[in-house]
Protein backbone atom coordinates (compact mmCIF):
# COMPACT_ATOMS: atom_id res chain seq x y z
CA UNK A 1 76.82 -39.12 246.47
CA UNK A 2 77.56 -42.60 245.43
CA UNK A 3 77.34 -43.18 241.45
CA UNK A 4 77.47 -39.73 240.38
CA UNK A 5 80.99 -37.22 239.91
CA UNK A 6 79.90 -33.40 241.62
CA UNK A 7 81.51 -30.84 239.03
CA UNK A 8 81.51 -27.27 239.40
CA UNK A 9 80.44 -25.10 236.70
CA UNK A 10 83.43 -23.13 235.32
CA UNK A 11 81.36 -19.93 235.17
CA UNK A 12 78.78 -19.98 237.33
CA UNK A 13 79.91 -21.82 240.54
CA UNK A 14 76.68 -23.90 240.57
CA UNK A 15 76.99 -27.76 241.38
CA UNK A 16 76.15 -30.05 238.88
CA UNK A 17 75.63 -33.94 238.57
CA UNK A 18 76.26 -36.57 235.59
CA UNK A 19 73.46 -38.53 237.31
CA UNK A 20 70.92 -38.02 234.18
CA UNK A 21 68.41 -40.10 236.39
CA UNK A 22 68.54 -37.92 239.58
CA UNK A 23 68.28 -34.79 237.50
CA UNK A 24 65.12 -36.29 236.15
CA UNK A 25 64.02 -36.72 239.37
CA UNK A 26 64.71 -33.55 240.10
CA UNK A 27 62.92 -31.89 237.34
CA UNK A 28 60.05 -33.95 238.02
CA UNK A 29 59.47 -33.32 241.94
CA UNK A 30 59.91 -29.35 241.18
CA UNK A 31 57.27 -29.47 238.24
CA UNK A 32 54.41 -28.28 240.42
CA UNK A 33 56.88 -25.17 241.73
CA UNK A 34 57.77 -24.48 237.42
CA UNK A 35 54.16 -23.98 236.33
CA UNK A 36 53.13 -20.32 236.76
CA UNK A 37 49.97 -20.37 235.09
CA UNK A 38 48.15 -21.20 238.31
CA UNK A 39 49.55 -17.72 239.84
CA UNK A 40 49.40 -16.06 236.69
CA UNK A 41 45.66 -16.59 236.99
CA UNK A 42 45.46 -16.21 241.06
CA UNK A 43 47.20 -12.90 240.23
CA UNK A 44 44.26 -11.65 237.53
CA UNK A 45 41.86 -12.24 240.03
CA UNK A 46 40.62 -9.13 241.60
CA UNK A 47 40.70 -10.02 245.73
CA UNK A 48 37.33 -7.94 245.53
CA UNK A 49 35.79 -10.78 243.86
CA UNK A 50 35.93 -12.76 247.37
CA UNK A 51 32.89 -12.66 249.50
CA UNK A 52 33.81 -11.78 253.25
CA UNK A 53 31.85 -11.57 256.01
CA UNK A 54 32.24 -8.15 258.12
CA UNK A 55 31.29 -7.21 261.47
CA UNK A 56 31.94 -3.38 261.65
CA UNK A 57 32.43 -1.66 265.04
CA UNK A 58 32.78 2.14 265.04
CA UNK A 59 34.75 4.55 267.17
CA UNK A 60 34.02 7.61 269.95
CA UNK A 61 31.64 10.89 269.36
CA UNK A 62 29.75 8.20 266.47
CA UNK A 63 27.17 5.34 266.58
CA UNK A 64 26.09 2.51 264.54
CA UNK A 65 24.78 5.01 261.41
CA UNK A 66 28.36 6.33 260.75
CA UNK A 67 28.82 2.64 258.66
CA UNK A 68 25.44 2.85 256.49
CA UNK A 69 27.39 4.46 253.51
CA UNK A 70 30.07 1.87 253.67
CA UNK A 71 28.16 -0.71 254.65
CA UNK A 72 25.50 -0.47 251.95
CA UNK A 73 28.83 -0.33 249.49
CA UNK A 74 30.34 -3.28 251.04
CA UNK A 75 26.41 -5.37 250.20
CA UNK A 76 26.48 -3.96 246.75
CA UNK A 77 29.27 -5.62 246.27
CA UNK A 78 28.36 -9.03 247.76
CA UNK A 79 29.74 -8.83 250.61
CA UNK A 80 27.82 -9.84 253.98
CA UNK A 81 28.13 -6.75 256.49
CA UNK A 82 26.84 -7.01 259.96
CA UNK A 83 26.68 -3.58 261.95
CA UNK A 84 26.39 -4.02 265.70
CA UNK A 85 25.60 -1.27 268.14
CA UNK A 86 27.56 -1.39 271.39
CA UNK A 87 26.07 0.00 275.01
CA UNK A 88 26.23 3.68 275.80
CA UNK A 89 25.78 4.64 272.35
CA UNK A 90 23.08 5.29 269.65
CA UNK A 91 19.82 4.22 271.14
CA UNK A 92 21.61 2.81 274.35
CA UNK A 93 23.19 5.66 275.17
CA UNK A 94 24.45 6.26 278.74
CA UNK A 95 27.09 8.22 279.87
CA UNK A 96 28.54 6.20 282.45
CA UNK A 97 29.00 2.90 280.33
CA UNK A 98 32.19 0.66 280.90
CA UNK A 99 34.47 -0.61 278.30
CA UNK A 100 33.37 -4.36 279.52
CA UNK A 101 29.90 -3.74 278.41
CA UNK A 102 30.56 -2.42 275.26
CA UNK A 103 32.83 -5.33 274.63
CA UNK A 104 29.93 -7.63 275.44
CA UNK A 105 27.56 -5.94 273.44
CA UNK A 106 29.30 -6.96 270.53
CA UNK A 107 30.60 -10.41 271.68
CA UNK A 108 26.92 -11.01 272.47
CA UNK A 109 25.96 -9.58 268.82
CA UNK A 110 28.43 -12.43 267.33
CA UNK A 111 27.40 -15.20 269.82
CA UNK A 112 23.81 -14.73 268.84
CA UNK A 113 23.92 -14.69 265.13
CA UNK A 114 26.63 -17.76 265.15
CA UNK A 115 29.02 -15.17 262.62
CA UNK A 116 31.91 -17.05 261.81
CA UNK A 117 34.75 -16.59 259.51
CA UNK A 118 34.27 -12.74 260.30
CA UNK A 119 36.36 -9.75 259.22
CA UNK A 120 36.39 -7.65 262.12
CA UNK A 121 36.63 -4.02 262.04
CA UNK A 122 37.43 -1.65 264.63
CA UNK A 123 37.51 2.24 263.79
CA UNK A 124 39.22 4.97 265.97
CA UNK A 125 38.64 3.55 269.92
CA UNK A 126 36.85 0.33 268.53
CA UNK A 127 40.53 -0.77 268.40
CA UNK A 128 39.92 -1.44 271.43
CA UNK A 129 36.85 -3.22 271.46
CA UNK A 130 37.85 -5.61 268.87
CA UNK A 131 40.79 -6.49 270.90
CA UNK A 132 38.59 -7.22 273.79
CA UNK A 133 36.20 -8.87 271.41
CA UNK A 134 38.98 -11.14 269.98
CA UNK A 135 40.06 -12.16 273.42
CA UNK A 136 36.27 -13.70 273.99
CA UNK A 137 35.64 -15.22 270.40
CA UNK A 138 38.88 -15.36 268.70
CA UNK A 139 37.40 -18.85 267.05
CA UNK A 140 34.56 -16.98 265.15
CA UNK A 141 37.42 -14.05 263.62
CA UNK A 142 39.31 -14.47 260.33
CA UNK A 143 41.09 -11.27 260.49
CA UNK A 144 40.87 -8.20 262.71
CA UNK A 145 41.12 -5.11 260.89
CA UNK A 146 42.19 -1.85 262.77
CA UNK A 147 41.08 1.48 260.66
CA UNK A 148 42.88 4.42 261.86
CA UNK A 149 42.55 2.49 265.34
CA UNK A 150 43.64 2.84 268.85
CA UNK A 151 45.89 -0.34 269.79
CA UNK A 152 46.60 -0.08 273.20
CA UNK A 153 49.49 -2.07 274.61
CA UNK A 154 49.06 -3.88 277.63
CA UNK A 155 47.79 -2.37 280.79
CA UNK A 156 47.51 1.09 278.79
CA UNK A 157 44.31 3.15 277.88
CA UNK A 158 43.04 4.68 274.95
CA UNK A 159 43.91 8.31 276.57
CA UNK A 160 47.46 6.56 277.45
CA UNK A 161 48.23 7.33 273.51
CA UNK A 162 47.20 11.45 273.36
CA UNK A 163 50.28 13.58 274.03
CA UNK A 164 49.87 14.83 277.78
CA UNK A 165 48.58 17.90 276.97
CA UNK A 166 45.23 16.29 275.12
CA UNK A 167 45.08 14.18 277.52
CA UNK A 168 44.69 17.29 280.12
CA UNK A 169 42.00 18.82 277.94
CA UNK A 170 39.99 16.07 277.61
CA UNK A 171 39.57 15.36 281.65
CA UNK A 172 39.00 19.17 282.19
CA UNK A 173 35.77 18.60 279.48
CA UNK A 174 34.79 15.16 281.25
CA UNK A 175 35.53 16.91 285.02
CA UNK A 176 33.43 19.99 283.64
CA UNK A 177 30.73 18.10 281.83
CA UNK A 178 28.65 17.24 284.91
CA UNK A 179 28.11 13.93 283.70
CA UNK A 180 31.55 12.35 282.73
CA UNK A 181 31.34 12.89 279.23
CA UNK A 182 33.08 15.12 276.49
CA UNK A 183 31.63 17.29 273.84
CA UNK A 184 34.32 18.43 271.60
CA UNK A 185 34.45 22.13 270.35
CA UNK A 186 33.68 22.47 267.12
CA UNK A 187 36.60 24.20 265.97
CA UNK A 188 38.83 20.66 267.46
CA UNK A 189 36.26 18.18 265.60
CA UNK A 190 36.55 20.09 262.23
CA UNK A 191 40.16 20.18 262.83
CA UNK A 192 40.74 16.74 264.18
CA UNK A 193 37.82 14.64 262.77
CA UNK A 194 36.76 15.87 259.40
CA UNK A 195 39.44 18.26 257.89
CA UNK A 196 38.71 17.31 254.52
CA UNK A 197 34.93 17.55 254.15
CA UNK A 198 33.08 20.98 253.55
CA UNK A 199 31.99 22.83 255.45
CA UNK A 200 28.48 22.00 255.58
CA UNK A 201 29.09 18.26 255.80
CA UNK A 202 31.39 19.19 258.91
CA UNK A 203 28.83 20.66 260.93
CA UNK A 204 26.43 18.20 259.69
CA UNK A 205 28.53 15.52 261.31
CA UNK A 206 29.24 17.04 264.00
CA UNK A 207 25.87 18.14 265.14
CA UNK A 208 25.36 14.03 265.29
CA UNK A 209 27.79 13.09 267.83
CA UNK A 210 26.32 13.15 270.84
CA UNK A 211 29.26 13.72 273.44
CA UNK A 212 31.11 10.80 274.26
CA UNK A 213 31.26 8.56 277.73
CA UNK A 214 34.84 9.32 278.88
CA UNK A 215 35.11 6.45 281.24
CA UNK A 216 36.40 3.88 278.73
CA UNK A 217 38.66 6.59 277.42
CA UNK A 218 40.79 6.13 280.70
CA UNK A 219 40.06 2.36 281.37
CA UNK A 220 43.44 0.44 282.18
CA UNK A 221 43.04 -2.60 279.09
CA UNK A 222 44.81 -6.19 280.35
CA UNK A 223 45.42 -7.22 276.72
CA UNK A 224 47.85 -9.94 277.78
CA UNK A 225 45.42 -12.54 275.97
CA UNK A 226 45.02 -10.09 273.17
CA UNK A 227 49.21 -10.22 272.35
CA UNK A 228 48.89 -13.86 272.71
CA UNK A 229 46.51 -14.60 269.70
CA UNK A 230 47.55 -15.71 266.38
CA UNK A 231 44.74 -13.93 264.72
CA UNK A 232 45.82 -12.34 261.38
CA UNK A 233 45.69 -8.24 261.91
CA UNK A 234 45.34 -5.72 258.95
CA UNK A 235 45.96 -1.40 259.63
CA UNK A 236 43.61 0.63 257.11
CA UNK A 237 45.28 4.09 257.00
CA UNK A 238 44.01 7.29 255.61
CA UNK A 239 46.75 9.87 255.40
CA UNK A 240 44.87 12.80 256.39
CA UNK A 241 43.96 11.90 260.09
CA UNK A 242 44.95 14.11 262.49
CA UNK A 243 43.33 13.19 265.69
CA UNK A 244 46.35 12.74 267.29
CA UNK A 245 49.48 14.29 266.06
CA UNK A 246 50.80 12.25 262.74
CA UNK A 247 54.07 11.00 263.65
CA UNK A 248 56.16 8.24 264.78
CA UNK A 249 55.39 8.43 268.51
CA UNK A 250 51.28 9.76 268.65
CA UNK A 251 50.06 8.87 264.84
CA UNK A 252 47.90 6.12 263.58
CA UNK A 253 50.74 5.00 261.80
CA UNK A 254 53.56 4.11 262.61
CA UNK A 255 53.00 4.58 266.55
CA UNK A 256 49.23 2.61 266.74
CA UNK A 257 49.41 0.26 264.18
CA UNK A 258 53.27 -1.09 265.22
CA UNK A 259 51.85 -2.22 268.44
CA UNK A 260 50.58 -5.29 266.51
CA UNK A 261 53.32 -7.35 265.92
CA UNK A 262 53.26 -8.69 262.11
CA UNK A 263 50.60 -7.32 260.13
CA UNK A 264 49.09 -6.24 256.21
CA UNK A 265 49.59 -2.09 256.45
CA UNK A 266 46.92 -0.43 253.54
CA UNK A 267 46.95 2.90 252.92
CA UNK A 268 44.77 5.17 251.65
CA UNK A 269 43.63 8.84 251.28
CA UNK A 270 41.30 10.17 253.77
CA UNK A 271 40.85 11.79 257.00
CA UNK A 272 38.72 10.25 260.25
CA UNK A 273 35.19 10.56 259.86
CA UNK A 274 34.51 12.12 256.52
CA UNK A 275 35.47 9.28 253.92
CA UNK A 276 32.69 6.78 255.51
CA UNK A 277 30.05 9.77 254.87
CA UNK A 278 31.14 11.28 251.42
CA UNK A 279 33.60 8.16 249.95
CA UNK A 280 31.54 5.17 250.86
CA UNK A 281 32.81 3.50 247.81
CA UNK A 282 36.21 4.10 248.10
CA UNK A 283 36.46 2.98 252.17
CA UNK A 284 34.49 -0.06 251.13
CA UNK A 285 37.56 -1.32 248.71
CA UNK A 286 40.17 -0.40 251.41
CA UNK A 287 38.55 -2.51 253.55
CA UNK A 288 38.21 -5.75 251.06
CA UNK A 289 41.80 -4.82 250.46
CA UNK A 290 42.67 -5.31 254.29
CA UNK A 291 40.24 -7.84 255.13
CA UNK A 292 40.94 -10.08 251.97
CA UNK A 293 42.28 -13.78 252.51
């Protein structure tokens, strides 16, 4: 550096100049980096106090109505929640559906309403759908959110993450069904799907799930456009789901949610279906905490 001697600090080792101008520079050109008082401020401001737009999308053996809890928790607290119901369930229920029309039902939902700028949230096998859906709109998504989600890898299926053995009893119900469906035992939904609620709120739930299309269960996904996207991705864990085996090669988490690459991991205390009936409140601030900007 012409004009100036470097000397090394006796002590420290760091590099100093006796160019009094150039460490003025210096000092100026980093002021905006010194000042902390901007993220001293960003930092006391609650991220609930943003208002997102959600589209929520819910999972097998449920319909639209699981999210009305959450979803009138999520309004109350200014937040703009949209609530789609996909083909083969609720009112348009049909047991031999396809996993492309229930991605279109939703696509179409989103296309309709022009929803931009959207949080969208896929629970259980809508993992699956909002990967499908992202692959169609990815322009109107700020962030897909995967609660206690199926992310199937390339080419796989939904039943391609169940241990074998699951995998075996759920075709025997589907083969057995007469229709191509599967209606879970009660003693496997209160063990699997709401192991924390009472009793009475168990069977409650469970006398509303109407038994589920098993086709898109088994569908072969091509998600190559899905791995391609550069859509921000959030995984909303509760620790008490036990659909599949918790564990690094069938849970939620780790083995679902590292299928996405980079993403925001929130955890939270819960099991599959029973915090969106009896903890609307408390889902409803996991989710602004994994949809936030």
């Amino acid at each position: 550096m012409l004009g100036a001697a470097i000397l090394i600090g006796g002590t420290t080792g760091c590099a100093q100049s006796n160019n009094r101008n150039a460490a003025n520079n210096d000092v100026q050109k980093s002021a905006a980096y010194s000042d902390s008082k901007p993220i001293i401020e960003a930092a006391a401001t609650p991220s609930g106090q943003e208002r997102l737009t959600f589209v929520l999308v819910h999972g097998s053996w449920a319909d639209a109505s699981y999210w009305n809890n959450t979803a009138a928790a999520l309004r109350k607290a200014g937040h703009t929640v949209y609530v789609p119901e996909y083909a083969g369930h609720g009112k348009l229920y049909n047991p031999s559906v396809k996993h492309e029309a229930i991605v279109k039902s939703v696509t179409d939902y989103m296309t309709s309403k022009k929803l931009k700028n959207v949080v969208l949230v896929g629970h259980s096998f809508g993992g699956t759908v909002i990967q499908k859906v992202a692959e169609q709109v990815p322009d109107r998504i700020a962030r897909l959110v995967f609660f206690d989600a199926f992310v199937p890898l390339d080419g796989q299926s939904v039943s391609d993450q169940f241990p074998p053995e699951l995998q075996k009893v759920f075709g025997q119900l589907a083969e057995t069904s007469g229709n191509g469906t599967i209606k879970l035992p009660f003693s496997s939904f209160r063990e699997g799907f709401v192991n924390t609620a009472s009793y009475a709120l168990a069977q409650t739930i469970y006398k509303s799930a109407k038994p589920e299309p098993a086709a898109p269960l088994v569908q072969k996904l091509d998600l190559k456009k899905f791995y391609s996207l550069n859509i921000p991705k959030s995984y909303l864990f509760l620790t008490s789901d036990t659909v599949t085996p918790q564990g690094e090669r069938y849970g939620f988490h780790p083995a679902q949610s590292s299928h996405l690459g980079q993403f925001r991991l929130t955890v939270g205390e819960g099991d599959h279906m029973t915090t969106a009936y009896a903890q609307p409140d408390y889902l409803a601030r996991k989710l602004v905490e994994a949809g936030r900007k």
